[in-house]
Protein backbone atom coordinates (compact mmCIF):
# COMPACT_ATOMS: atom_id res chain seq x y z
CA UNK A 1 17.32 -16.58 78.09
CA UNK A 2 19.23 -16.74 81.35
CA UNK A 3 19.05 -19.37 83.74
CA UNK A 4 19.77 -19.36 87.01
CA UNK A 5 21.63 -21.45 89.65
CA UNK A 6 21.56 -21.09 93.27
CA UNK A 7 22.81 -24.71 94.92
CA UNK A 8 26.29 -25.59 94.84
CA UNK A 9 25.21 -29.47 94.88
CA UNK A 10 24.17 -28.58 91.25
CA UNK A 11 25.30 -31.09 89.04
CA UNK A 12 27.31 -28.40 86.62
CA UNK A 13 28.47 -26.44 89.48
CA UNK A 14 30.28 -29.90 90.88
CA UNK A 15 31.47 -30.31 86.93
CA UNK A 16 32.81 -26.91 86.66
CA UNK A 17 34.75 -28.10 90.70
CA UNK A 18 36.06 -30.54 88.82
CA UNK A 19 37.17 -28.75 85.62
CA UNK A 20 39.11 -26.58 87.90
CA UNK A 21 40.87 -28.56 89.85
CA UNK A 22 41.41 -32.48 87.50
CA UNK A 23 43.42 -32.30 84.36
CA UNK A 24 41.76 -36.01 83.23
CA UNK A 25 38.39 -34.69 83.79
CA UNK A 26 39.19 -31.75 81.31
CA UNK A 27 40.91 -34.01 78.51
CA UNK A 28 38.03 -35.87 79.18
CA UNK A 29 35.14 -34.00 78.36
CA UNK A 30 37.36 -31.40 76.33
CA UNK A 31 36.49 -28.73 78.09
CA UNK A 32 38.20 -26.06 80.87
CA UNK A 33 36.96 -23.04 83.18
CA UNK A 34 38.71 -19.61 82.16
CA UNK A 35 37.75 -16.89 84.78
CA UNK A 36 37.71 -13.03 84.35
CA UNK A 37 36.86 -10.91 81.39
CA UNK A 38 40.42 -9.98 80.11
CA UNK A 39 40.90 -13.84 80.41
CA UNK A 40 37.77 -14.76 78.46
CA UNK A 41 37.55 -11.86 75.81
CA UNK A 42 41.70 -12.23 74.81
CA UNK A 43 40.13 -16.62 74.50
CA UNK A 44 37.39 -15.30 72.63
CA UNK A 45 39.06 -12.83 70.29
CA UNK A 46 41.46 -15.87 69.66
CA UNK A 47 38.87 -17.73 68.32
CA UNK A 48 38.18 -20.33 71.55
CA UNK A 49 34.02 -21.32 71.98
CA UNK A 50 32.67 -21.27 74.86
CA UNK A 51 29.65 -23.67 76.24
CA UNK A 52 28.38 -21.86 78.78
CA UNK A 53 28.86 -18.11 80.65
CA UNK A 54 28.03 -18.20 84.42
CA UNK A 55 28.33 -14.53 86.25
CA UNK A 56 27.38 -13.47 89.82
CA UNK A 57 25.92 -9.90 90.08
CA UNK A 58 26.55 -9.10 93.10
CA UNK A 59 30.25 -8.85 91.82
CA UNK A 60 30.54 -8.12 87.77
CA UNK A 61 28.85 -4.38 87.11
CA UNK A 62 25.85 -5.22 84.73
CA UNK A 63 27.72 -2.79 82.01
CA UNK A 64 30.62 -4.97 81.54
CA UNK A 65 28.57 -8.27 81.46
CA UNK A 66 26.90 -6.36 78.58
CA UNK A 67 29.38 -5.08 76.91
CA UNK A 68 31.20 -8.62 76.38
CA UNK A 69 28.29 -10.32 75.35
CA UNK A 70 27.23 -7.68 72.38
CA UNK A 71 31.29 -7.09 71.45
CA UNK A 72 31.48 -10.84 71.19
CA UNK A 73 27.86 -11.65 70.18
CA UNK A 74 27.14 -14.29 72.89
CA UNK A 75 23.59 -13.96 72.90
CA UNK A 76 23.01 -17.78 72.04
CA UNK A 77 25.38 -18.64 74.67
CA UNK A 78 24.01 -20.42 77.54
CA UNK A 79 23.49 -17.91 80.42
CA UNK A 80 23.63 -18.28 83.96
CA UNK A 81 23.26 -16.55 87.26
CA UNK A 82 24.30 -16.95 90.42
CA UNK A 83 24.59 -15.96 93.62
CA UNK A 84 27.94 -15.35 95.56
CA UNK A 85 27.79 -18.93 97.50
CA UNK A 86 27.91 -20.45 94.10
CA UNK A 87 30.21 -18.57 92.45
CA UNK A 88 32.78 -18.65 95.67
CA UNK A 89 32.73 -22.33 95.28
CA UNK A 90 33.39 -22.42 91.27
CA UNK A 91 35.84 -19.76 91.35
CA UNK A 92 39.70 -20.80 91.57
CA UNK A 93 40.80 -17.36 92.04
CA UNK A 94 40.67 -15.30 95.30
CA UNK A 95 40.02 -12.10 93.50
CA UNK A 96 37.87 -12.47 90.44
CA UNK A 97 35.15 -10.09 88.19
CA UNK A 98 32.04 -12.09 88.67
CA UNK A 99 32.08 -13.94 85.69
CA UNK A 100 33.52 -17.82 84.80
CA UNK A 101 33.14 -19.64 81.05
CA UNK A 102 33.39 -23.28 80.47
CA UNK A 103 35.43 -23.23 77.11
CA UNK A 104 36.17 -25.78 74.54
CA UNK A 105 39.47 -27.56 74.33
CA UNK A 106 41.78 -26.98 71.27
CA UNK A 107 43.99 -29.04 69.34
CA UNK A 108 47.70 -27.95 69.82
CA UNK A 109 48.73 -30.20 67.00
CA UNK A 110 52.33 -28.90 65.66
CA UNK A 111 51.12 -29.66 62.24
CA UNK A 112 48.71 -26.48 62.62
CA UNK A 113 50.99 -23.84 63.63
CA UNK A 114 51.12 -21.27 60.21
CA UNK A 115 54.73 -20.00 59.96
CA UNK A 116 56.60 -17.95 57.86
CA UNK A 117 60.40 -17.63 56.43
CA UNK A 118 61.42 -15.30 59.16
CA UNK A 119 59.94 -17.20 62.02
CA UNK A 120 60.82 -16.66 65.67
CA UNK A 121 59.54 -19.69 67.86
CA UNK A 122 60.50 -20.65 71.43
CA UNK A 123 60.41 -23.96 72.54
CA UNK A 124 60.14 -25.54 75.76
CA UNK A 125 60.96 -28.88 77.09
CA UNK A 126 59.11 -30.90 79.63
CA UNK A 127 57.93 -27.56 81.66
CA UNK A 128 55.79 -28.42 84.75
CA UNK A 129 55.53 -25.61 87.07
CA UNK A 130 52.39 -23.28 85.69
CA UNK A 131 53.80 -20.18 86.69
CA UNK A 132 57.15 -20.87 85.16
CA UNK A 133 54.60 -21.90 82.15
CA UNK A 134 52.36 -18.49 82.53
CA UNK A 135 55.57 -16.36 82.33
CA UNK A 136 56.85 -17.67 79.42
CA UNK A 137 53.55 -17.02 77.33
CA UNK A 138 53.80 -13.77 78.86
CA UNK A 139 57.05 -13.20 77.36
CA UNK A 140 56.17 -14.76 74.13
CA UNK A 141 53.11 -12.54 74.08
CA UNK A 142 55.16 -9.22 74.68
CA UNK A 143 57.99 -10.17 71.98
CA UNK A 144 55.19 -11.32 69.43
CA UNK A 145 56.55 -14.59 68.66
CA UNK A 146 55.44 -16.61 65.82
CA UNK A 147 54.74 -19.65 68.51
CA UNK A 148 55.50 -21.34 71.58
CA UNK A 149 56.08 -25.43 71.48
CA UNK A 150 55.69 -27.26 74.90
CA UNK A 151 57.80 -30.50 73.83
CA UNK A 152 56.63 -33.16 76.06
CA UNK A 153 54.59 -31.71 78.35
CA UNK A 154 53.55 -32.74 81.64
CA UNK A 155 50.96 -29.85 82.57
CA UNK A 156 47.83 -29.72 81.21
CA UNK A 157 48.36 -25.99 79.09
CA UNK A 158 44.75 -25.51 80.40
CA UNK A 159 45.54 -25.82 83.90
CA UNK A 160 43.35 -22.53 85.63
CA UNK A 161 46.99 -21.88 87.54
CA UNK A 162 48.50 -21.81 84.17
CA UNK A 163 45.85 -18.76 82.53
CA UNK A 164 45.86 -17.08 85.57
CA UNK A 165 49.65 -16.83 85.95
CA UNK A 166 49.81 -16.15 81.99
CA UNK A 167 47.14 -13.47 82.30
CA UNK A 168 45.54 -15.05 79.34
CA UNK A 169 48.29 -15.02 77.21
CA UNK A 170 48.10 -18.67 77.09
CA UNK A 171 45.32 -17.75 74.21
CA UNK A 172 47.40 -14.85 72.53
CA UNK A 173 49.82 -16.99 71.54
CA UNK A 174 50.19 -19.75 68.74
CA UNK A 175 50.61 -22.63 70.93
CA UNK A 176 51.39 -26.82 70.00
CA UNK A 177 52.77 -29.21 71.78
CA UNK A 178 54.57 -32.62 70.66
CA UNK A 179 57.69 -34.63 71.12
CA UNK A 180 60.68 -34.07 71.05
CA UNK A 181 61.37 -35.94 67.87
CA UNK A 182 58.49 -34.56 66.25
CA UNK A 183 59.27 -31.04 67.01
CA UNK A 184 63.07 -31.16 65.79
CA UNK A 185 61.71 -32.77 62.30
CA UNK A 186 59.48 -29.99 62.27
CA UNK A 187 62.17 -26.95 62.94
CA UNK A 188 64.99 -28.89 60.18
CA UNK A 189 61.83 -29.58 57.99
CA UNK A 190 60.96 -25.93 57.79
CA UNK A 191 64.80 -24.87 57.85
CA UNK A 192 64.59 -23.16 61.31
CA UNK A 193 67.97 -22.71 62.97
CA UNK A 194 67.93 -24.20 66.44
CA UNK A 195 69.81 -22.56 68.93
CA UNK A 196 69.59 -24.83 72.66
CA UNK A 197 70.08 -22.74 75.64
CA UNK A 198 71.95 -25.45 78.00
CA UNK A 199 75.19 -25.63 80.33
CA UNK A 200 76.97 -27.26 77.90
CA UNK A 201 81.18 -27.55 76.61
CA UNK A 202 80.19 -26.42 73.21
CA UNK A 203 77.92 -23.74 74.49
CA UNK A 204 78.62 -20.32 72.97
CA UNK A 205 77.61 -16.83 74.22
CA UNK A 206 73.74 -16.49 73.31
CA UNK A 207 74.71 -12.43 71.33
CA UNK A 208 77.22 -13.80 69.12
CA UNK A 209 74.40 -15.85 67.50
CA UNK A 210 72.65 -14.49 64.12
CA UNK A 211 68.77 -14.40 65.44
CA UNK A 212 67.65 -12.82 62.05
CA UNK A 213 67.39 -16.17 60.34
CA UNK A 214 64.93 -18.23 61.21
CA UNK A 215 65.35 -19.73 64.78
CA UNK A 216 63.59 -21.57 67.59
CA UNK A 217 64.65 -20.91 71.12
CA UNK A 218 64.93 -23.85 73.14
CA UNK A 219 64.86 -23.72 77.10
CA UNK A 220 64.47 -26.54 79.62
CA UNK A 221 63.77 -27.19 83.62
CA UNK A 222 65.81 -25.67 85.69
CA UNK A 223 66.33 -28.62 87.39
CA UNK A 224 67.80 -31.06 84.66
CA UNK A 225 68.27 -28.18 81.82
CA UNK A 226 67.84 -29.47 78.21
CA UNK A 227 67.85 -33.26 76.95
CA UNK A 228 70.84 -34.56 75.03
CA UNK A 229 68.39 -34.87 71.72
CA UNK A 230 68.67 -30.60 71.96
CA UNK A 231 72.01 -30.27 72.97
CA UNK A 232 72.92 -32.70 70.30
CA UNK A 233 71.16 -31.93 67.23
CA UNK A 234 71.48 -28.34 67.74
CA UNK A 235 72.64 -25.77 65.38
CA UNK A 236 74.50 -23.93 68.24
CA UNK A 237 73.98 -24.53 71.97
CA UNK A 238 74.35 -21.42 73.69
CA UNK A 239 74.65 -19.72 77.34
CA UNK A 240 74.11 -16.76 79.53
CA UNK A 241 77.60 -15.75 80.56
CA UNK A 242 77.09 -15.52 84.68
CA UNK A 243 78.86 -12.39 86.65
CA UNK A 244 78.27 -13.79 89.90
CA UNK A 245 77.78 -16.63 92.49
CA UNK A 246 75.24 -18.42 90.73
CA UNK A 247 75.59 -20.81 87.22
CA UNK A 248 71.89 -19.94 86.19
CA UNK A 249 68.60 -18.08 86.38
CA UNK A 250 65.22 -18.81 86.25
CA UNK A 251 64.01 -20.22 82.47
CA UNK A 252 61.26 -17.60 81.88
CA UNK A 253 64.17 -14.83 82.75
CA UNK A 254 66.76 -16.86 80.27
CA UNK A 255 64.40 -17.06 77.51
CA UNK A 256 62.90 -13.23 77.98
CA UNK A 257 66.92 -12.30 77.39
CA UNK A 258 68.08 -14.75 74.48
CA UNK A 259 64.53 -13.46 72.79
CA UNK A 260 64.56 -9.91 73.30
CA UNK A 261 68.43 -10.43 72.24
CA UNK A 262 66.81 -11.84 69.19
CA UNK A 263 64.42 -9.08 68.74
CA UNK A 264 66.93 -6.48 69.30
CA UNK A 265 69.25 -7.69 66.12
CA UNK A 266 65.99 -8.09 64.01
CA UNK A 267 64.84 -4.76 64.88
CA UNK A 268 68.20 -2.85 64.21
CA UNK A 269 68.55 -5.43 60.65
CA UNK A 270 65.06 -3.39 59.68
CA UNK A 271 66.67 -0.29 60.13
């Protein structure tokens, strides 16, 4: 059964206002807004539950509404119209399909993450802008990377800026987040060579490392780079040799090169 909404003073309208734009509301109740229907099928097929389904006809063709409720056998979802005032008020993105699900939180515990002996993880320290966040899950996405750590983050990894700039990859991946002390006891636990991309005196060129091992990529803010607890308990620390002007590059372009690097030596060691 569909319901229908047409006030925005609705009580789960304001909720969903809220979802979008306060990370305590969403640890809170557990729950966050994805919007579009690459978004909310690549959630879906990754085994995220939705509450509720709210789509505006006047925007989302009837045949695509369809089509991702029977693929993804939402029948027993909760349902609900409405009109374009309402959905122009829940909607965080300027151009949008019509359609907006309230989803359930996950657990990122690191203790969940399945890996295997020839593991390829990145890792990322204290990252706080979302798109510099979105990019990276991007690139993890396109390499196929066994996971992507956040150590201690300080962005909500549900943030609507963050999915959006991540074009849902934020759900394609294997994704946990932890400390910093709990993630290095879980890379030397599993016997995963660490390899800390910092501006550092020991710091060696990133292709002289041997990627086909195991190994975690670690990259940090460009504004303070990596912690000493990386840099220090590191297997090798390693740069980006620089041609020109400038000493560094953005950390979604740094980690794109040391992985595809990585990626590049596996490929050819399959050959």
């Amino acid at each position: 059964m569909i319901k229908e909404i047409t006030s925005t003073n609705n009580d789960l309208i304001k909720g969903i206002v809220q979802l979008q734009s306060k990370s305590r509301v969403r640890k809170k109740k557990g729950l966050f807004v994805i919007e579009g229907l690459r978004e909310i099928s690549l959630a879906l097929t990754s085994g995220y539950a939705l509450k509720s389904l709210l789509f505006c006809e006047a925007i989302i063709d009837s045949s695509e509404l369809e089509n991702l409720i029977s693929t993804f056998d939402l029948k027993e979802l909760e349902l609900i119209r409405v009109p374009i005032k309402v959905y122009e008020r829940i909607a965080h993105r300027e151009t949008t399909e019509g359609v907006i699900a309230i989803a359930i939180y996950k657990k990122l515990s690191i203790s969940d993450l399945k890996i295997n002996k020839k593991s390829l993880i990145l890792v990322a320290e204290a990252s706080e802008k979302p798109g510099n966040l979105g990019a990276l899950f991007r690139t993890a996405d396109a390499a196929n990377l066994d996971a992507v750590i956040i150590a201690n983050p300080i962005t909500d990894l549900f943030n609507p800026n963050i999915i959006r700039s991540s074009v849902g990859c934020v759900f394609t991946n294997q994704i946990a987040t932890g400390s910093t002390e709990e993630i290095l006891t879980f890379l030397k636990k599993n016997k995963i060579m660490i390899y800390a991309a910092a501006l550092h005196p020991s710091s060696k060129e990133y292709h002289l490392m041997d990627f086909k091992k195991p190994s975690a990529i670690i990259v940090g803010t460009e504004a303070t780079g990596l912690s000493a607890d990386w840099t220090n308990q590191s297997t090798e620390n390693i740069i980006i040799p620089m041609e020109g002007k400038i000493d560094s590059l953005n950390v979604s372009v740094s980690a794109a090169i040391i992985i595809f690097e990585a990626k590049r030596q596996r490929k050819l060691n399959n050959q």
